[in-house]
N, C-alpha and C. Protein backbone atom coordinates (compact mmCIF):
# COMPACT_ATOMS: atom_id res chain seq x y z
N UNK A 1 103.34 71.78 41.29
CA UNK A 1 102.27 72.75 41.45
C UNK A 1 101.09 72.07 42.15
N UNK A 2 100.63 72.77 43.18
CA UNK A 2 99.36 72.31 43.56
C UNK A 2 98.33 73.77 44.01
N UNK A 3 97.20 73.12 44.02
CA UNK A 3 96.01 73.83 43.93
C UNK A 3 96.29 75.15 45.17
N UNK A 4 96.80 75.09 46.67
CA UNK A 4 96.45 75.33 47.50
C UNK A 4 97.63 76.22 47.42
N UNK A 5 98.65 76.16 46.39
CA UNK A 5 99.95 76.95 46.35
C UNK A 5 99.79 77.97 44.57
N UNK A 6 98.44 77.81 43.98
CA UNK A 6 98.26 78.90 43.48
C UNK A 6 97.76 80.46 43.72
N UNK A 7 98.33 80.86 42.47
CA UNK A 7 98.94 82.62 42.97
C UNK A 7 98.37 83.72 41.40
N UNK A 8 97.85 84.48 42.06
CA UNK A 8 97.92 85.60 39.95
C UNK A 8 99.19 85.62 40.26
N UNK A 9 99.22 85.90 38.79
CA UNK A 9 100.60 86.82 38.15
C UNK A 9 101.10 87.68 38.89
N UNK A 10 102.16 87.75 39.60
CA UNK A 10 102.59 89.61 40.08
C UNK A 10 102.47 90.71 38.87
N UNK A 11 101.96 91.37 39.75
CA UNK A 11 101.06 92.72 39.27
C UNK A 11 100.28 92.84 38.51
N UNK A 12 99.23 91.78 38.22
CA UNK A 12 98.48 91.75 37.07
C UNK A 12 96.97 92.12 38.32
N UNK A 13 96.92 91.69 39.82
CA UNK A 13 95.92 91.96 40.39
C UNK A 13 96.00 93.47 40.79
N UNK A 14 95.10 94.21 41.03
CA UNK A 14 95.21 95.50 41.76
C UNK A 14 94.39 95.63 42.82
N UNK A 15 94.40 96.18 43.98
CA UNK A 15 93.76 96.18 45.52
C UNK A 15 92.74 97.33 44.38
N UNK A 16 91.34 97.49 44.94
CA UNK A 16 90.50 98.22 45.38
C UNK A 16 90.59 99.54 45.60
N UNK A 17 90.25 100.52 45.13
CA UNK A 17 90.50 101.79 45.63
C UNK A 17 89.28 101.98 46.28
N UNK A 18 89.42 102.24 47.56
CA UNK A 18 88.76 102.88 48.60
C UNK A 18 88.42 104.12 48.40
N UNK A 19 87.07 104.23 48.15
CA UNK A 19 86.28 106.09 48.21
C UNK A 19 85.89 106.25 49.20
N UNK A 20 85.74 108.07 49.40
CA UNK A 20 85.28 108.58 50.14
C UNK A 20 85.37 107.89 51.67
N UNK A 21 86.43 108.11 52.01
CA UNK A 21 87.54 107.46 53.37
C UNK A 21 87.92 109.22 53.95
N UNK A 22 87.64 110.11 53.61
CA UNK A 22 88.05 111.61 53.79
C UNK A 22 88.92 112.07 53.51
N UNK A 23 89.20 113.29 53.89
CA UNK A 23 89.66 114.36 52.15
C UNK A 23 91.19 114.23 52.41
N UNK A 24 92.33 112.70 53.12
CA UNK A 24 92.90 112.75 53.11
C UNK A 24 93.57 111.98 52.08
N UNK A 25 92.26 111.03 51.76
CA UNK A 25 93.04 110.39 50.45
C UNK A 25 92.82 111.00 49.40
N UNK A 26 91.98 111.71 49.46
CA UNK A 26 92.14 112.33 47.97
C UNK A 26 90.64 112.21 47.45
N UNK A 27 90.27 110.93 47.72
CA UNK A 27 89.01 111.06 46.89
C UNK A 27 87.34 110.98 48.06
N UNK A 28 88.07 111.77 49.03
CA UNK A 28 86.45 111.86 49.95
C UNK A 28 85.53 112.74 49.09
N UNK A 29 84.87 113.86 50.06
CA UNK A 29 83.47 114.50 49.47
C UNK A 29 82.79 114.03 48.60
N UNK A 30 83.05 114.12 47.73
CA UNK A 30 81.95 113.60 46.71
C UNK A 30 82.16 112.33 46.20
N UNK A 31 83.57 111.30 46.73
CA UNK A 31 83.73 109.86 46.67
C UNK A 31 83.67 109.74 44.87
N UNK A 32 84.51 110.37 44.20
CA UNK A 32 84.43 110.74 42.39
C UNK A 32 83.29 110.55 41.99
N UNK A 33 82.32 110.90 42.38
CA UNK A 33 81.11 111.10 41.87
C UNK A 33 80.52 112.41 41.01
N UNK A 34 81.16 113.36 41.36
CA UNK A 34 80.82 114.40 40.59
C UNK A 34 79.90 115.52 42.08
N UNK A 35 79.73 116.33 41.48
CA UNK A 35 78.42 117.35 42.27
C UNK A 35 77.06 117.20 41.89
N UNK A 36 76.38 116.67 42.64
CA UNK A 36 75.47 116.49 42.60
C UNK A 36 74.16 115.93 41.57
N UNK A 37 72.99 115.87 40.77
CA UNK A 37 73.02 115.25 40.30
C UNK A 37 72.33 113.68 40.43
N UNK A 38 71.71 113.19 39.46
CA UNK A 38 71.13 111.87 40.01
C UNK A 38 72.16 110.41 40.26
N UNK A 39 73.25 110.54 39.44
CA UNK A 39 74.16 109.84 39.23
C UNK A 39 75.10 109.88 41.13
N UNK A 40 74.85 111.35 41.25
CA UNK A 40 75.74 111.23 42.75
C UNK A 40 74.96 110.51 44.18
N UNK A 41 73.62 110.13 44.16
CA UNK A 41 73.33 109.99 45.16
C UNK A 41 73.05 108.77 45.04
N UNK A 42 72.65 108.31 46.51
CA UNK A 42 72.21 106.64 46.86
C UNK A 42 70.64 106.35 46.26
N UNK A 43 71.05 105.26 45.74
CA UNK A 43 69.70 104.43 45.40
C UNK A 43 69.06 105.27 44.12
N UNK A 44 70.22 105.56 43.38
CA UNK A 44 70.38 106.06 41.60
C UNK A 44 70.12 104.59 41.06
N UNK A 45 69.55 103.99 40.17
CA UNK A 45 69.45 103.08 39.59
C UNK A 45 69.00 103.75 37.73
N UNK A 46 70.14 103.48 36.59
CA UNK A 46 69.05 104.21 35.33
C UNK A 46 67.96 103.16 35.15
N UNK A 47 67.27 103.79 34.46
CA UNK A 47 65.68 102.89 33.76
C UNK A 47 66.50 102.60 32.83
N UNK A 48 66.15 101.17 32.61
CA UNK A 48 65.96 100.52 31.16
C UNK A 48 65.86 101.24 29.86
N UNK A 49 66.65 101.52 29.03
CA UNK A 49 66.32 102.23 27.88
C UNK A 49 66.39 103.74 27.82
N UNK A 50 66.62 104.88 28.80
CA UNK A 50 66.61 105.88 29.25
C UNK A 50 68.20 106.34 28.52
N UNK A 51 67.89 107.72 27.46
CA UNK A 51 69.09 108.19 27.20
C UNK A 51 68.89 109.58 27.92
N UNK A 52 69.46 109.97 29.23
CA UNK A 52 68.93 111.41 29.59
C UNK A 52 68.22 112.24 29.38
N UNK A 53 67.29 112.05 28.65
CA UNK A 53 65.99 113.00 28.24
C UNK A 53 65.65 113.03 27.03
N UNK A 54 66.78 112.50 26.24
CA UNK A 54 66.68 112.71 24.72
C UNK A 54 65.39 111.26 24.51
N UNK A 55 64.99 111.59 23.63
CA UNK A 55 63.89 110.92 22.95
C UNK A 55 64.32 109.22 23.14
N UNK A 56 63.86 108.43 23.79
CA UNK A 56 64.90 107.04 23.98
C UNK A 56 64.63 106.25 22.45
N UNK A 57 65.47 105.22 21.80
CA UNK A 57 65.19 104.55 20.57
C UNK A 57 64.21 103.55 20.14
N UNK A 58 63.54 103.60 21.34
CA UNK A 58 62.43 102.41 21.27
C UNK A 58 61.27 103.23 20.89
N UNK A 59 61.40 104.69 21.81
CA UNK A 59 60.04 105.33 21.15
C UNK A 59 60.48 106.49 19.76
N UNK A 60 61.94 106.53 19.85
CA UNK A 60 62.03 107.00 18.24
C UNK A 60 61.17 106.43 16.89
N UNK A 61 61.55 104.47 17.08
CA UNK A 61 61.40 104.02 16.05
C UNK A 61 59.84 103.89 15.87
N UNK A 62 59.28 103.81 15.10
CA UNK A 62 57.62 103.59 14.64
C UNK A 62 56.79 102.18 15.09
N UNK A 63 56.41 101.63 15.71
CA UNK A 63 55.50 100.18 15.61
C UNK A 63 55.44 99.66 14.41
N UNK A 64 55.07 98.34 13.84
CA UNK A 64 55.18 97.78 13.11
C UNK A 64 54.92 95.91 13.31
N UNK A 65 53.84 96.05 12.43
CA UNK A 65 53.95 94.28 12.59
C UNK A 65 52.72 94.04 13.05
N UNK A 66 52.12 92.70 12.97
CA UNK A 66 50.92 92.03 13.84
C UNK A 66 51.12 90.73 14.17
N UNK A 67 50.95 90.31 15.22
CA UNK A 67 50.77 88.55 15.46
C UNK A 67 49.45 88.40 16.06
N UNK A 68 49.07 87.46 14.82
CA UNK A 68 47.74 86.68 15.19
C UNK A 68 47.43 85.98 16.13
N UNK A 69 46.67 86.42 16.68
CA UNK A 69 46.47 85.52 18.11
C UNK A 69 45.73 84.38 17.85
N UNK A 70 45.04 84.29 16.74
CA UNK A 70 44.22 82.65 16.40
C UNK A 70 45.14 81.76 15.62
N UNK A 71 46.68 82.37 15.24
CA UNK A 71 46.95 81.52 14.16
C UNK A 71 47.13 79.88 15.16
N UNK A 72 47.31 78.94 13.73
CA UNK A 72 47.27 77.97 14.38
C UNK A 72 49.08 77.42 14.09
N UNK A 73 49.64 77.25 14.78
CA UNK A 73 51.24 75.81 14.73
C UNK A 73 51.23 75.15 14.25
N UNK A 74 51.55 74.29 13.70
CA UNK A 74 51.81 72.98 13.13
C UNK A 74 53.19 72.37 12.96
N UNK A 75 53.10 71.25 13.88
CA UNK A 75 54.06 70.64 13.53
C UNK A 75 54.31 70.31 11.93
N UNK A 76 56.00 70.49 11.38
CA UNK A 76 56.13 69.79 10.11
C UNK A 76 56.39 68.43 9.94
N UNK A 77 56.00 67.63 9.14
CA UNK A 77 56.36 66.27 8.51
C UNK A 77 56.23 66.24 7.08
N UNK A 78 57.51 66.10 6.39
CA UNK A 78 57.86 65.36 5.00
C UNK A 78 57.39 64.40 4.94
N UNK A 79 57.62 64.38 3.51
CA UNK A 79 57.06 62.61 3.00
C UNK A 79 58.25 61.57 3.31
N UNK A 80 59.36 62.28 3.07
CA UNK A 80 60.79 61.41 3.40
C UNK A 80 60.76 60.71 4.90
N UNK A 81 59.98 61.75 6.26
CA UNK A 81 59.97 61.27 7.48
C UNK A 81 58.82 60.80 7.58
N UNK A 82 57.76 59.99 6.47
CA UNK A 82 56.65 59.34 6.20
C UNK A 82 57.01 57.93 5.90
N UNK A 83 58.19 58.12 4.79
CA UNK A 83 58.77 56.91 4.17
C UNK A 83 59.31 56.19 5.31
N UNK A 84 60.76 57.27 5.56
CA UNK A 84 61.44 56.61 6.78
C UNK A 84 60.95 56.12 7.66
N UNK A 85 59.98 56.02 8.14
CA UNK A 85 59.04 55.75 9.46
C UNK A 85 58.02 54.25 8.99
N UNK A 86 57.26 54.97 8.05
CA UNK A 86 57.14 53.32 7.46
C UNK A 86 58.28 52.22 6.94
N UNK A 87 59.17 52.68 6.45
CA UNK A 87 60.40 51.13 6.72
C UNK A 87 60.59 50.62 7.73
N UNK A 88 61.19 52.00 8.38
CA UNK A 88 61.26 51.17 9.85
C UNK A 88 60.02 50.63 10.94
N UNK A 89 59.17 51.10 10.82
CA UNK A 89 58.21 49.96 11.33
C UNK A 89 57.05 48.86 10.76
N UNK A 90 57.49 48.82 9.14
CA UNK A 90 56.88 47.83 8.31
C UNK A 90 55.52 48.08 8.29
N UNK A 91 54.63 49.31 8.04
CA UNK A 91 53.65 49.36 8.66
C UNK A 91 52.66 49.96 7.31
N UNK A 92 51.55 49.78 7.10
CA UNK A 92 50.95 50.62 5.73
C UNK A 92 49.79 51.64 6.47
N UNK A 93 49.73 52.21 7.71
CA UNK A 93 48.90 53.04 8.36
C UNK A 93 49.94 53.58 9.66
N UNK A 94 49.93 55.21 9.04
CA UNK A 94 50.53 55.88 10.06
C UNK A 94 49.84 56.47 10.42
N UNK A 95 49.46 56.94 11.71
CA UNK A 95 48.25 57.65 12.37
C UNK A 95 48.98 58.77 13.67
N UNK A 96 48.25 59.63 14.05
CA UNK A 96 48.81 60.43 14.76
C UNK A 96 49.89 59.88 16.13
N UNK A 97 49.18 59.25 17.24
CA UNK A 97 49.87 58.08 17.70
C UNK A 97 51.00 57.83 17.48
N UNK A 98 51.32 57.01 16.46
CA UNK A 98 52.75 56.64 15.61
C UNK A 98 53.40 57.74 15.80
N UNK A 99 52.94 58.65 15.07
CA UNK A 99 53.96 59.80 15.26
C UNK A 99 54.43 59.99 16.23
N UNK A 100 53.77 60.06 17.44
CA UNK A 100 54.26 61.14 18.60
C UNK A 100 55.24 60.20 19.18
N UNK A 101 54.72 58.31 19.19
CA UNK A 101 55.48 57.41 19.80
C UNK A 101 56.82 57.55 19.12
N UNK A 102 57.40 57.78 18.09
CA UNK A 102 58.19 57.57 17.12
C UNK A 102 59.32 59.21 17.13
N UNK A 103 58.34 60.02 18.10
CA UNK A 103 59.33 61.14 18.37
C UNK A 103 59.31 62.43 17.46
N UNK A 104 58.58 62.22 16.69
CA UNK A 104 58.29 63.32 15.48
C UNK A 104 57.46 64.07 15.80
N UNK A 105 56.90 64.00 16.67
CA UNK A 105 55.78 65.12 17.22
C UNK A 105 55.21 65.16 18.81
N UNK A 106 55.30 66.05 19.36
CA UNK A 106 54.85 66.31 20.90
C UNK A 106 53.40 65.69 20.91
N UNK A 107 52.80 65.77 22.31
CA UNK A 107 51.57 65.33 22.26
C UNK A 107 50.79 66.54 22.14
N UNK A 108 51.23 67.62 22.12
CA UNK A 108 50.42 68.83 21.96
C UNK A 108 50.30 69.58 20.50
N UNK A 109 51.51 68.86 19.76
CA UNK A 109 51.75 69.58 18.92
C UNK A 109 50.55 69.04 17.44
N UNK A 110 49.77 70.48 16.50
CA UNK A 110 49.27 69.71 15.76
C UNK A 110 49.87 69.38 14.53
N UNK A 111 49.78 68.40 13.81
CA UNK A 111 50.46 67.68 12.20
C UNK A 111 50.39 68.38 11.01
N UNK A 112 50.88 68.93 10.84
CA UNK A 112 50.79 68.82 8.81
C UNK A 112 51.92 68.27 8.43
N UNK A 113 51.38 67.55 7.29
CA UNK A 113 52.69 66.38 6.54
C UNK A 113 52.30 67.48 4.78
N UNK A 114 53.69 67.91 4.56
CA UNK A 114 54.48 68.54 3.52
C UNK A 114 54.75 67.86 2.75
N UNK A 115 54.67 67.78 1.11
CA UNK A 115 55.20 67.05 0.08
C UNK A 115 56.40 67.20 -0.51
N UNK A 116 57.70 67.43 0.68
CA UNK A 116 59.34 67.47 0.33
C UNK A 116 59.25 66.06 0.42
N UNK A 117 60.38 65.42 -0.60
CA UNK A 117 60.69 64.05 -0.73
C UNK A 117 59.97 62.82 -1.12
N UNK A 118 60.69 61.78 -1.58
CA UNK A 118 59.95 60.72 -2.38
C UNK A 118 58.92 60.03 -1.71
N UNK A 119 58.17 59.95 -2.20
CA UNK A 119 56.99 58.38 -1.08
C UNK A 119 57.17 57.40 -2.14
N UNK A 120 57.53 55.98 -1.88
CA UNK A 120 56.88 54.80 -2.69
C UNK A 120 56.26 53.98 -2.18
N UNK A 121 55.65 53.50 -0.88
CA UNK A 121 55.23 52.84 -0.14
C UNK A 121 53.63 53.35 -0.30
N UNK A 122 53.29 52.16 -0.26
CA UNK A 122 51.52 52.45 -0.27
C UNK A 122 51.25 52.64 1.68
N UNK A 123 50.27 53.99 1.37
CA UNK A 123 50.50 54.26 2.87
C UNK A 123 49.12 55.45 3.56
N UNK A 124 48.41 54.76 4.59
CA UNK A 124 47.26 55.18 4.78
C UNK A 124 47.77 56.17 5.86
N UNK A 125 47.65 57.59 6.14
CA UNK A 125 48.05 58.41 6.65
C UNK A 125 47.16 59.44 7.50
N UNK A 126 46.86 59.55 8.89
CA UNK A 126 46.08 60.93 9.23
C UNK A 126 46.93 61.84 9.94
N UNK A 127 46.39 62.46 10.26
CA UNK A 127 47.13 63.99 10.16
C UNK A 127 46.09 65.33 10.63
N UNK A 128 46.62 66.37 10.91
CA UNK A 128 45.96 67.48 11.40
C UNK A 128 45.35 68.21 10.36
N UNK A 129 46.53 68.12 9.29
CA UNK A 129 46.40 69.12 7.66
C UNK A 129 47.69 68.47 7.17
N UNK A 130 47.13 68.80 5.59
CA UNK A 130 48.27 68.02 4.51
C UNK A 130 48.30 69.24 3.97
N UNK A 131 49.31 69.61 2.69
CA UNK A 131 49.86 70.04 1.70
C UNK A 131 48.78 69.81 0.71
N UNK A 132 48.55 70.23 -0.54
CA UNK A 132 48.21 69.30 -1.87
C UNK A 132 49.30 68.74 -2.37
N UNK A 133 50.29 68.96 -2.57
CA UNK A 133 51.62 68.05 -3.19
C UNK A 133 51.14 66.67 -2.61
N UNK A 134 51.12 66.85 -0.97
CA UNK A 134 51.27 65.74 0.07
C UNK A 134 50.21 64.73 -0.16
N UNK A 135 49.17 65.37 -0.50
CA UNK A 135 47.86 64.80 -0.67
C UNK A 135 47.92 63.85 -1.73
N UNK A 136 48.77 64.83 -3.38
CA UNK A 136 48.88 64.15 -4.44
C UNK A 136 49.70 62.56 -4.77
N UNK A 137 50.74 63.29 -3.91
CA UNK A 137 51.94 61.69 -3.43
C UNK A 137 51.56 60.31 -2.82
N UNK A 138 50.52 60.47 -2.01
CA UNK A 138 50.33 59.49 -1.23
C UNK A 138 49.49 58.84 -1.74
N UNK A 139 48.48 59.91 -2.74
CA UNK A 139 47.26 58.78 -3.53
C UNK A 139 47.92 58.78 -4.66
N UNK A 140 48.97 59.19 -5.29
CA UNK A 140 49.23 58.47 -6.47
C UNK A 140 49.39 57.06 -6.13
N UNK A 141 50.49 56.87 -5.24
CA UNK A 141 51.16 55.33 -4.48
C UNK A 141 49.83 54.86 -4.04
N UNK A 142 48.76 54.85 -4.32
CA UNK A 142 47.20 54.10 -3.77
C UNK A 142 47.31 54.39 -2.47
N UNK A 143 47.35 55.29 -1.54
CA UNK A 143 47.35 55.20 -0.38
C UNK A 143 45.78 56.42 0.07
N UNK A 144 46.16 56.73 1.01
CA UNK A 144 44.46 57.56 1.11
C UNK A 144 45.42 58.74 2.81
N UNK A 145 44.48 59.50 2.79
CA UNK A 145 44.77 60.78 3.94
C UNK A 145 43.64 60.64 4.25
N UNK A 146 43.49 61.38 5.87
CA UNK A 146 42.32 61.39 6.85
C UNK A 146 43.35 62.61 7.57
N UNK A 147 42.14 63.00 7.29
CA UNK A 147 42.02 64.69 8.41
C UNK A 147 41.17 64.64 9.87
N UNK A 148 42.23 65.32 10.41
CA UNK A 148 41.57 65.22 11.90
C UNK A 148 41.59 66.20 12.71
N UNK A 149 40.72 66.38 13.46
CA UNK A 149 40.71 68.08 13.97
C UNK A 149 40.96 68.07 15.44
């Protein structure tokens, strides 16, 4: 077998039926389109969402909902990806910096560190916003938080 000697299946392809060729094949005049109509003519395109007149489902259903346009993002950080991060770089001050070098956070993105998972490392920490759990963990272990805006 080679590339230049492949083939479909016999009879699995079918030629094209040719419309509106005239009324000898059968399907000229109206090329199975029907009589007339928006569907029969050139440069018919439907709208988006359009059920023929009937009420469409977008404006059936009711509005609902708000998004705040001031809310603020925050990146998440655990205490576990606090710990982990201080082992691996032996370090007792993690600062925003660290983070972002270390891959845990964009340079755009802002911090809050969450109180999921253990801390035992004494560990001086800033950040955008903490948790209170987060807050509680880090100064039990003598360590201290700094907020930064």
């Amino acid at each position: 077998m080679k590339l230049h000697t492949l083939r479909p299946a016999k009879g699995s392809v079918k030629s094209k039926k040719r419309i509106g060729r005239g009324q000898g094949s059968g399907k000229g005049g109206t090329a199975t389109k029907g009589h007339k109509g928006a569907k029969s003519r050139s440069g018919y395109s439907r709208k988006l969402g359009f059920e023929g007149g009937q009420m469409p489902l977008q404006r059936r259903v009711p509005k609902f909902g708000f998004k705040n346009r001031n809310r603020v993002e925050y990146k998440v950080l655990n205490l576990y990806s606090i710990q982990e991060l201080s082992d691996k770089l032996k370090a007792g001050d993690i600062n925003i910096d660290t983070i972002i070098e270390n891959g845990l956070a964009g340079k755009k993105d802002r911090i809050k560190v969450l109180g999921k998972g253990e801390l035992t490392a004494k560990i001086n920490v800033t950040a955008h916003a903490f948790s209170a759990s987060a807050v509680a963990a880090i100064e039990k272990n003598g360590g201290s938080v700094t907020e930064v805006n």
